[in-house]
PDB file of N, CA and C in Angstrom:
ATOM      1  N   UNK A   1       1.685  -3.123 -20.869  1.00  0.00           N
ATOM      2  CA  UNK A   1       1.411  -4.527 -21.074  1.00  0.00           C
ATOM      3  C   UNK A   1       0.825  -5.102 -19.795  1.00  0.00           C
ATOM      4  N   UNK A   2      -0.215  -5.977 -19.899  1.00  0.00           N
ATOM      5  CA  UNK A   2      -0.610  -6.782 -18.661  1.00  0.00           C
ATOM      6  C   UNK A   2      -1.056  -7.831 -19.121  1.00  0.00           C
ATOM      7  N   UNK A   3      -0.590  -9.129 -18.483  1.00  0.00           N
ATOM      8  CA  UNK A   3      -1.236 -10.078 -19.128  1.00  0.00           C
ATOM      9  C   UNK A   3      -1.321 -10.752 -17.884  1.00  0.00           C
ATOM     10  N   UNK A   4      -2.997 -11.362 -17.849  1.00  0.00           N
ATOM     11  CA  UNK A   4      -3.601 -12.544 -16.981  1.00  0.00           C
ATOM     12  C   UNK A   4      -2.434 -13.991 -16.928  1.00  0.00           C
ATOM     13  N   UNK A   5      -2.141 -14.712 -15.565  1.00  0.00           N
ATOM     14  CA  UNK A   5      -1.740 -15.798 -15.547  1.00  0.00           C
ATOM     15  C   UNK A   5      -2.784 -16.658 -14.963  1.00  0.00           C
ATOM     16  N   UNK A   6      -3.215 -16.349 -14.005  1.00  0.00           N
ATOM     17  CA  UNK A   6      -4.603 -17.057 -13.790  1.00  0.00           C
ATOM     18  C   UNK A   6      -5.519 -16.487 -12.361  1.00  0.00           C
ATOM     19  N   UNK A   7      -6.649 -16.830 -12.584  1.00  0.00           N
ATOM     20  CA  UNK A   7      -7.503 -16.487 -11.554  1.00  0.00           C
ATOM     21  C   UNK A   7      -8.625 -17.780 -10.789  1.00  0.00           C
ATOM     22  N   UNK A   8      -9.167 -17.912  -9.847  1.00  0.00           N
ATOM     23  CA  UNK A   8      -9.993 -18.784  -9.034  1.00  0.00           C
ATOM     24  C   UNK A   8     -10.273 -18.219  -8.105  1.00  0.00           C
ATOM     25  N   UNK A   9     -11.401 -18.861  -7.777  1.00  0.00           N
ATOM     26  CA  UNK A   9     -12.340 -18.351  -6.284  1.00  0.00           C
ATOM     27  C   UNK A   9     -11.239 -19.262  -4.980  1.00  0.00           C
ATOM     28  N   UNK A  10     -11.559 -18.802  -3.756  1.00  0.00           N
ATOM     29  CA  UNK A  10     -10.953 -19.917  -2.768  1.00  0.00           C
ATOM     30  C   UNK A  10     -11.904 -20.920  -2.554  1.00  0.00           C
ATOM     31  N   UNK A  11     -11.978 -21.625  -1.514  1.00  0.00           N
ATOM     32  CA  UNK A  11     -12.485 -23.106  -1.405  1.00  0.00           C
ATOM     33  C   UNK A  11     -13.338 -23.036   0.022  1.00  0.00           C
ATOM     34  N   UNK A  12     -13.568 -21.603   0.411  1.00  0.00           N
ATOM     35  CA  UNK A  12     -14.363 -21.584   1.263  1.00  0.00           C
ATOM     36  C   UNK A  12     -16.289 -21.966   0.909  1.00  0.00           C
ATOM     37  N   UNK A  13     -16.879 -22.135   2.039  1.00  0.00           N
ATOM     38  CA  UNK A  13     -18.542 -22.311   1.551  1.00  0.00           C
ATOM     39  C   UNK A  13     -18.838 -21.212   1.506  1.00  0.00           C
ATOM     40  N   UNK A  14     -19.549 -20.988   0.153  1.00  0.00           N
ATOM     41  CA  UNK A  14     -20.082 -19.757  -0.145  1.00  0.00           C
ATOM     42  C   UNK A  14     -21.574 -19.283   0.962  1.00  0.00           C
ATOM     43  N   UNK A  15     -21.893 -20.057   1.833  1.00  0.00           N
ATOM     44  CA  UNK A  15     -23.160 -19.706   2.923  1.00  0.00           C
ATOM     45  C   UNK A  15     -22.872 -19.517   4.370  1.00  0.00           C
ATOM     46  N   UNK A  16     -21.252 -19.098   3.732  1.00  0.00           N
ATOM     47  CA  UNK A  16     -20.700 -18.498   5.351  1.00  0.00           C
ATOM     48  C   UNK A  16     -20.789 -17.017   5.409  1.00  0.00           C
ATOM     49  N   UNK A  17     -22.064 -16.681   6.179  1.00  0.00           N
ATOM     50  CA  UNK A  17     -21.871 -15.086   6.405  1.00  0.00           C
ATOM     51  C   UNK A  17     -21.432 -14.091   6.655  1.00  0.00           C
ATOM     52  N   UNK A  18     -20.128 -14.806   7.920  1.00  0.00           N
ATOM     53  CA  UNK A  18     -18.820 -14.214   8.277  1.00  0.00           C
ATOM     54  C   UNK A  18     -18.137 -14.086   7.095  1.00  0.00           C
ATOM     55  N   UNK A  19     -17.544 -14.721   6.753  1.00  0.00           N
ATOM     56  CA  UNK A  19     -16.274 -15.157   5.724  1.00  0.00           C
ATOM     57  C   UNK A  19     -16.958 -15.398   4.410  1.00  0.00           C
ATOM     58  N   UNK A  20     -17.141 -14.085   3.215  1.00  0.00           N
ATOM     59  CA  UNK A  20     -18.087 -14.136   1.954  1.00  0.00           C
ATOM     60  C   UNK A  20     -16.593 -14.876   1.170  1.00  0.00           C
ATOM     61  N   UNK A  21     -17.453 -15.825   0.122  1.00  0.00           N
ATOM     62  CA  UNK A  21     -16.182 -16.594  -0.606  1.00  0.00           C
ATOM     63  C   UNK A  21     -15.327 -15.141  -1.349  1.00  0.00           C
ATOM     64  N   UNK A  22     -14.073 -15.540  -1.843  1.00  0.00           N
ATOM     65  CA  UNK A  22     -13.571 -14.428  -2.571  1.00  0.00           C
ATOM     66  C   UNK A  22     -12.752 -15.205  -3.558  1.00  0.00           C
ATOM     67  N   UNK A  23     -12.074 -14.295  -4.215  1.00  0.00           N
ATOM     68  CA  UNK A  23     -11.342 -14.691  -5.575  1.00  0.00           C
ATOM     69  C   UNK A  23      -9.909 -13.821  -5.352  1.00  0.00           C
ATOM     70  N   UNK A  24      -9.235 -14.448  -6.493  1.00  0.00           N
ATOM     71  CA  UNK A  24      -8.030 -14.075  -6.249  1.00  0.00           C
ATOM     72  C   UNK A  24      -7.587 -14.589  -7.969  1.00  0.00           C
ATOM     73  N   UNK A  25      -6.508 -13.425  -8.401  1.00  0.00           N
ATOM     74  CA  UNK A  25      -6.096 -12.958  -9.807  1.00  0.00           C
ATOM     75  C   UNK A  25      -4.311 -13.036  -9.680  1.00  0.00           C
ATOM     76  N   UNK A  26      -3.998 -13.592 -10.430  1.00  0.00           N
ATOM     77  CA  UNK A  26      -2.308 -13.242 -10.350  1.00  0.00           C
ATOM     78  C   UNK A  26      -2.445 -12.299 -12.368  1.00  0.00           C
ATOM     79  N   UNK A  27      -1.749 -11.885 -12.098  1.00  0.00           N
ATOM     80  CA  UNK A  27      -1.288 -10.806 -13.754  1.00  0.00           C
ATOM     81  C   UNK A  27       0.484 -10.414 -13.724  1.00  0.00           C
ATOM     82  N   UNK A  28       0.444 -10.268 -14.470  1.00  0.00           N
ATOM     83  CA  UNK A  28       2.193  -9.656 -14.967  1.00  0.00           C
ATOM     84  C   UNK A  28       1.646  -7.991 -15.476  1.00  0.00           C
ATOM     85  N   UNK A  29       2.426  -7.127 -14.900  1.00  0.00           N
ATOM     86  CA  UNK A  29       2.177  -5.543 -15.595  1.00  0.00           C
ATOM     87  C   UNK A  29       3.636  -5.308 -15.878  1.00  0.00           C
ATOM     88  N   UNK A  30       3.752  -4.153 -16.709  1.00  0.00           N
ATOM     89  CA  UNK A  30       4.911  -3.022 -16.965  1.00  0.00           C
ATOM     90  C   UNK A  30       4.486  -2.130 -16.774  1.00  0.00           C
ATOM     91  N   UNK A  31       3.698  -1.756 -16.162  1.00  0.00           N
ATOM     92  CA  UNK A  31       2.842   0.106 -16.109  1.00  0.00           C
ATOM     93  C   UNK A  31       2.857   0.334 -15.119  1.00  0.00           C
ATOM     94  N   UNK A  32       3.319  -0.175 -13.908  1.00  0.00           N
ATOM     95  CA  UNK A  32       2.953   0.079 -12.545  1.00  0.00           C
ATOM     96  C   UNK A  32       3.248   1.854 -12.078  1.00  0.00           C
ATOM     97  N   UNK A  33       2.118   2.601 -12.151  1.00  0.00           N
ATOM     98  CA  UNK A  33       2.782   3.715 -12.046  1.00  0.00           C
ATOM     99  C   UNK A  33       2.849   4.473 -10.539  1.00  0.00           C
ATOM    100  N   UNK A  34       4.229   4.817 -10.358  1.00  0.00           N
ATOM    101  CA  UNK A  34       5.346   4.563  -9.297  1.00  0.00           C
ATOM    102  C   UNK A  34       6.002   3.662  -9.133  1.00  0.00           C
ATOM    103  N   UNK A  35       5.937   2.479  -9.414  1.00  0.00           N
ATOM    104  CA  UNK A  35       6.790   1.751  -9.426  1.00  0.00           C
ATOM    105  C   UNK A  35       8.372   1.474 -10.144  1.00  0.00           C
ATOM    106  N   UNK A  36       8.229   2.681 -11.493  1.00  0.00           N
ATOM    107  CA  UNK A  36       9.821   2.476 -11.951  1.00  0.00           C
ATOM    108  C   UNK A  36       9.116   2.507 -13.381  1.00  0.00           C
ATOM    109  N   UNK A  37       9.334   3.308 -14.368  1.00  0.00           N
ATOM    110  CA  UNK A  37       9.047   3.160 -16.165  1.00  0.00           C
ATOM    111  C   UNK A  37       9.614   2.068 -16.528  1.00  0.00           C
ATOM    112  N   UNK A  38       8.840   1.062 -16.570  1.00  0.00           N
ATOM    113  CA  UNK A  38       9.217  -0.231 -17.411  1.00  0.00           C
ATOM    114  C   UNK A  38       9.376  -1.552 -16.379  1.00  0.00           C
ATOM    115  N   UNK A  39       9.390  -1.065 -15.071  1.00  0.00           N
ATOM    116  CA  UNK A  39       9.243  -2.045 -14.081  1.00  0.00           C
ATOM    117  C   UNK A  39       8.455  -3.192 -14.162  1.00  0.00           C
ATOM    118  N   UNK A  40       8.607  -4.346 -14.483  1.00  0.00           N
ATOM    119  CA  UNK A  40       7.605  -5.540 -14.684  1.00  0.00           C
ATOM    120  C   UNK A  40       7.271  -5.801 -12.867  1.00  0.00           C
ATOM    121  N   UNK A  41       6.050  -5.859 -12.587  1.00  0.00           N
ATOM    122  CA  UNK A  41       5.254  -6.745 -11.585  1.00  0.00           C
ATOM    123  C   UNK A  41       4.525  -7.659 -11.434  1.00  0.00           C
ATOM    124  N   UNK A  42       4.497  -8.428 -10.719  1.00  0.00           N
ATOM    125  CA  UNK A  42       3.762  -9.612 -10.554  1.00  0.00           C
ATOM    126  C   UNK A  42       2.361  -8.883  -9.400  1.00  0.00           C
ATOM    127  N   UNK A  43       1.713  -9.024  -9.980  1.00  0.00           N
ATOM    128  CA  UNK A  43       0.284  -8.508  -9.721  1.00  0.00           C
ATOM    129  C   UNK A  43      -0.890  -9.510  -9.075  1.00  0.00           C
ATOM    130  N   UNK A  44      -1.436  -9.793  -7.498  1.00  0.00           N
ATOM    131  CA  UNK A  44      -1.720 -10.285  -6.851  1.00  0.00           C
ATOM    132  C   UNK A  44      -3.325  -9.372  -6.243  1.00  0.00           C
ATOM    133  N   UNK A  45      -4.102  -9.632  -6.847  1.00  0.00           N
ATOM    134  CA  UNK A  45      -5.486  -9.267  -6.360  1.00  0.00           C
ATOM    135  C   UNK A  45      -6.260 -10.347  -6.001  1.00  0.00           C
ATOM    136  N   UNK A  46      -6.553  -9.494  -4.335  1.00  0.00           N
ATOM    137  CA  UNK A  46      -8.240 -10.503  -3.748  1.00  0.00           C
ATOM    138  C   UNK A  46      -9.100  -9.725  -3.683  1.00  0.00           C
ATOM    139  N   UNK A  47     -10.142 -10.542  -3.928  1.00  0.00           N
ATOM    140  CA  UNK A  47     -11.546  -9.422  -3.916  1.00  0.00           C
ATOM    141  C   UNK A  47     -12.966 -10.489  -3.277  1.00  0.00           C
ATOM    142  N   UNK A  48     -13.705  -9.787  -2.558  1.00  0.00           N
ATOM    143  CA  UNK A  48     -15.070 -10.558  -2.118  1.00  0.00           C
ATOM    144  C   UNK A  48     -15.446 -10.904  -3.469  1.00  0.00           C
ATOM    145  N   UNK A  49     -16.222 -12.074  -3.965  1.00  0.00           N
ATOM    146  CA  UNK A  49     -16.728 -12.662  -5.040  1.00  0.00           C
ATOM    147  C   UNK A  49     -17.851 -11.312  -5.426  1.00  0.00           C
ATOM    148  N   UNK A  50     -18.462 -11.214  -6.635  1.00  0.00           N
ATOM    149  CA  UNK A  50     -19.211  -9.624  -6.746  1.00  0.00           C
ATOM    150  C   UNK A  50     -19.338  -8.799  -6.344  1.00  0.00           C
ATOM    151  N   UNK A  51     -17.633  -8.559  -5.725  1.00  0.00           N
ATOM    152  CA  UNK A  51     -17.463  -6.987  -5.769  1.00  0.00           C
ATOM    153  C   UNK A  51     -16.262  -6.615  -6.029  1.00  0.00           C
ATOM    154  N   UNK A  52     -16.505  -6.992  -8.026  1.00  0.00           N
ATOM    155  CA  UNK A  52     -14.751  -6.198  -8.394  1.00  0.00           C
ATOM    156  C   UNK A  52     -14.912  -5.027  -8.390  1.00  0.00           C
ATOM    157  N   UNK A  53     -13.498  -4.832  -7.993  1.00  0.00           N
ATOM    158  CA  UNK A  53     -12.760  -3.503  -8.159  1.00  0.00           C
ATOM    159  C   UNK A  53     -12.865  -3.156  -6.246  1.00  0.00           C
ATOM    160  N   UNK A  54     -13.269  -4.099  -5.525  1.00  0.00           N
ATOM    161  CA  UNK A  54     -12.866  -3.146  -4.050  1.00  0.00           C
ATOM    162  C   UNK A  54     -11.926  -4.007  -3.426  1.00  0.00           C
ATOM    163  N   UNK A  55     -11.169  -4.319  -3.890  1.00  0.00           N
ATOM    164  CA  UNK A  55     -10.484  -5.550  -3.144  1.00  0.00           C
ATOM    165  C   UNK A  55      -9.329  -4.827  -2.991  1.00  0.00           C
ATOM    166  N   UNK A  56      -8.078  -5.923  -2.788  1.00  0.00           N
ATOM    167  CA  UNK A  56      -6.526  -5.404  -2.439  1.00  0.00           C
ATOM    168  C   UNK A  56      -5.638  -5.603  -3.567  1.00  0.00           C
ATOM    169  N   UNK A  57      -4.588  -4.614  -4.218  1.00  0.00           N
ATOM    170  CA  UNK A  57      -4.209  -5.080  -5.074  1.00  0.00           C
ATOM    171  C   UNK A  57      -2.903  -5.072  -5.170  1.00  0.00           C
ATOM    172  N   UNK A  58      -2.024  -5.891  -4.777  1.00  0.00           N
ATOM    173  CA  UNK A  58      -0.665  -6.122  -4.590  1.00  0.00           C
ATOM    174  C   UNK A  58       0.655  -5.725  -5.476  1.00  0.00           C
ATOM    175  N   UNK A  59       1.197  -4.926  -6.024  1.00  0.00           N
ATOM    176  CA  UNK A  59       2.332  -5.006  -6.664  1.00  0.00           C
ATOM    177  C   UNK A  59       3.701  -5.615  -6.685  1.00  0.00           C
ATOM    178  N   UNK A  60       4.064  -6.746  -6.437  1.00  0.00           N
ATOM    179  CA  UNK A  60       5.100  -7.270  -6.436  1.00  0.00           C
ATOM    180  C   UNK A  60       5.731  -7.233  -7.366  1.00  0.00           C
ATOM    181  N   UNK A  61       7.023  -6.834  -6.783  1.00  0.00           N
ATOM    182  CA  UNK A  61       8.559  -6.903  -7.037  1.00  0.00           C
ATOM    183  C   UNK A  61       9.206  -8.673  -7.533  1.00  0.00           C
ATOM    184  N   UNK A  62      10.120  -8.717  -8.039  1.00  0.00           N
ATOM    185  CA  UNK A  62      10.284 -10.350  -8.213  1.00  0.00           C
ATOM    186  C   UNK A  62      10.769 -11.123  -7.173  1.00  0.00           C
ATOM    187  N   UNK A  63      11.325  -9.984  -6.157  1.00  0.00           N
ATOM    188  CA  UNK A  63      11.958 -10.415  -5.347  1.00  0.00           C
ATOM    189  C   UNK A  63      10.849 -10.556  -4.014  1.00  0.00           C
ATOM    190  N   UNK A  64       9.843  -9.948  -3.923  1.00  0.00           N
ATOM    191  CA  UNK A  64       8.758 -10.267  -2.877  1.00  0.00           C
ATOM    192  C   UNK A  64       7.744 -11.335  -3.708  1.00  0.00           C
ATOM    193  N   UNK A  65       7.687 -11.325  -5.154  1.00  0.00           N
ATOM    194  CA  UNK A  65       6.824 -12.285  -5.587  1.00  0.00           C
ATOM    195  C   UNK A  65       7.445 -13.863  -5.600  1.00  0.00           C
ATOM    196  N   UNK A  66       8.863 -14.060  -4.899  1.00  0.00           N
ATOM    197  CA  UNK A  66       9.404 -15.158  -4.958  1.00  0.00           C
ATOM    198  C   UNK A  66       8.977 -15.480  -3.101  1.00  0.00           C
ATOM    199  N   UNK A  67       9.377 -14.400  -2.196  1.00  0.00           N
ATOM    200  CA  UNK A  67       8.903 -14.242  -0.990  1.00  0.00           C
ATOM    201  C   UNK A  67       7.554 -14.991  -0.308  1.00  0.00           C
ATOM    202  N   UNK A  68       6.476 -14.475  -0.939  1.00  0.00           N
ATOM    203  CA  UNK A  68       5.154 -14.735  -1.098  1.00  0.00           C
ATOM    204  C   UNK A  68       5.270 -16.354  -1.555  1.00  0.00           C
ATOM    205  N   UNK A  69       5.735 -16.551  -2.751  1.00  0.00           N
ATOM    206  CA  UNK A  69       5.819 -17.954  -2.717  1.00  0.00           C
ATOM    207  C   UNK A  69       6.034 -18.903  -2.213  1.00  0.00           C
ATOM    208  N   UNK A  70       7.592 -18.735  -1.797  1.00  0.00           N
ATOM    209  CA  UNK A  70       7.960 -19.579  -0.189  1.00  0.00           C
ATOM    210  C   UNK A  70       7.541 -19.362   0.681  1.00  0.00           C
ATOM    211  N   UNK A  71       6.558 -18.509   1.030  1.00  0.00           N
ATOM    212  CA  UNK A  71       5.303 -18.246   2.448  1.00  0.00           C
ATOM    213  C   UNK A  71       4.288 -19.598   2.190  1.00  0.00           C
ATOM    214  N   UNK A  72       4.064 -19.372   0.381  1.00  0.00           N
ATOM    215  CA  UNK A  72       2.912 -20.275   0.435  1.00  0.00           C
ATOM    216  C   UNK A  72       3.390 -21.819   0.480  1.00  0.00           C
ATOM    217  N   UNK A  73       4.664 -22.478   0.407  1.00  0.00           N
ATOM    218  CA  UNK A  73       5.048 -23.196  -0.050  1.00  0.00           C
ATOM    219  C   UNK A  73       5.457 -24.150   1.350  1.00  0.00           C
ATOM    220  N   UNK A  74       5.872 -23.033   2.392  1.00  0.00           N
ATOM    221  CA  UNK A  74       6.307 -22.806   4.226  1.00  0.00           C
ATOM    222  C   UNK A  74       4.630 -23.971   4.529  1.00  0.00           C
ATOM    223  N   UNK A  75       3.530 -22.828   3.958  1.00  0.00           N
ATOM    224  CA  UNK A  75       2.234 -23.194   4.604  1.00  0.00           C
ATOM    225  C   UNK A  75       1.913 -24.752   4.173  1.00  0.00           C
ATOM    226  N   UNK A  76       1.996 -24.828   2.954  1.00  0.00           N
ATOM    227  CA  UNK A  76       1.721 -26.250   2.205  1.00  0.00           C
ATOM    228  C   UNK A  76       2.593 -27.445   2.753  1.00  0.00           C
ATOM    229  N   UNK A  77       3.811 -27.217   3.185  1.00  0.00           N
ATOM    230  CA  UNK A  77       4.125 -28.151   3.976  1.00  0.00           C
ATOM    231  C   UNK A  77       4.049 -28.574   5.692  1.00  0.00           C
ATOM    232  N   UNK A  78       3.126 -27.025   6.026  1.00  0.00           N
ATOM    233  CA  UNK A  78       2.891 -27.627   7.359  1.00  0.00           C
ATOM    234  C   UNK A  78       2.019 -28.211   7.553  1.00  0.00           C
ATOM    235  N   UNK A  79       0.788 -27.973   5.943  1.00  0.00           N
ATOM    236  CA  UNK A  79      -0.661 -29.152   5.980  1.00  0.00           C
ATOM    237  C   UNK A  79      -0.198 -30.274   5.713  1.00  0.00           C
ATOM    238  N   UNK A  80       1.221 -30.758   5.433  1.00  0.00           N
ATOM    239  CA  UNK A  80       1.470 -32.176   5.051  1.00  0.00           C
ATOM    240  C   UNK A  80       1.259 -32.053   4.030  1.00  0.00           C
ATOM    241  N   UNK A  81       1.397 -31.077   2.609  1.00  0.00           N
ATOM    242  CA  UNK A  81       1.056 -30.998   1.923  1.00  0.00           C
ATOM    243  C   UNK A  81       2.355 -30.522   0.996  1.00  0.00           C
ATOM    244  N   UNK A  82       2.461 -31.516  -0.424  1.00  0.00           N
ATOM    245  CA  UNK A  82       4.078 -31.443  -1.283  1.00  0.00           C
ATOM    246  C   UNK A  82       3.802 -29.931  -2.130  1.00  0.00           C
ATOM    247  N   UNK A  83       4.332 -28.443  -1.827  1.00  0.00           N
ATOM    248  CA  UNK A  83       4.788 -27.439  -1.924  1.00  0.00           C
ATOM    249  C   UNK A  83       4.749 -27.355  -3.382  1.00  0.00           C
ATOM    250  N   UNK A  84       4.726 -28.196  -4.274  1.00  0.00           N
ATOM    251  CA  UNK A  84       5.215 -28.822  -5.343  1.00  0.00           C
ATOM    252  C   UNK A  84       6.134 -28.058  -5.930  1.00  0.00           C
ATOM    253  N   UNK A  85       6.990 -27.663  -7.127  1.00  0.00           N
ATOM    254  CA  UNK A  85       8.254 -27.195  -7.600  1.00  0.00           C
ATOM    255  C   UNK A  85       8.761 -25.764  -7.265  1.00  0.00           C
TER     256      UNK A  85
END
């Protein structure tokens, strides 16, 4: 089973030559193989904008996909920014 939760590009300018815009995918799997027969993951891919399939592709655990969250949540409030729920 895998099912998409959502995907978007980041918010960088796409005419920065250093830094090419990229995208980023969250998914739910049960197939992770090594990860455990029947293991559900929270599935975290970035990739340069037209060029799927070379990017990084994260397998999280529930317990690092809650981790990751309060990283992002740490960051959002040091922009002055409400973490939201």
């Amino acid at each position: 089973m895998r099912r998409s939760i959502l995907d978007a590009f980041d918010d960088h300018p796409a005419d920065d030559d250093e830094r090419p815009p990229s995208s980023w995918a969250v998914a739910i799997i049960d197939d992770c193989d090594g990860c455990g027969f029947g293991e559900m993951r929270v599935v975290l891919t970035v990739e340069e904008v037209g060029r799927a399939g070379t990017g990084v592709v994260a397998h999280l655990a529930p317990d690092n996909a809650r981790r990751l969250r309060e990283a992002l949540a740490v960051a959002l409030r040091e922009l002055g920014e409400d973490p939201g729920h």
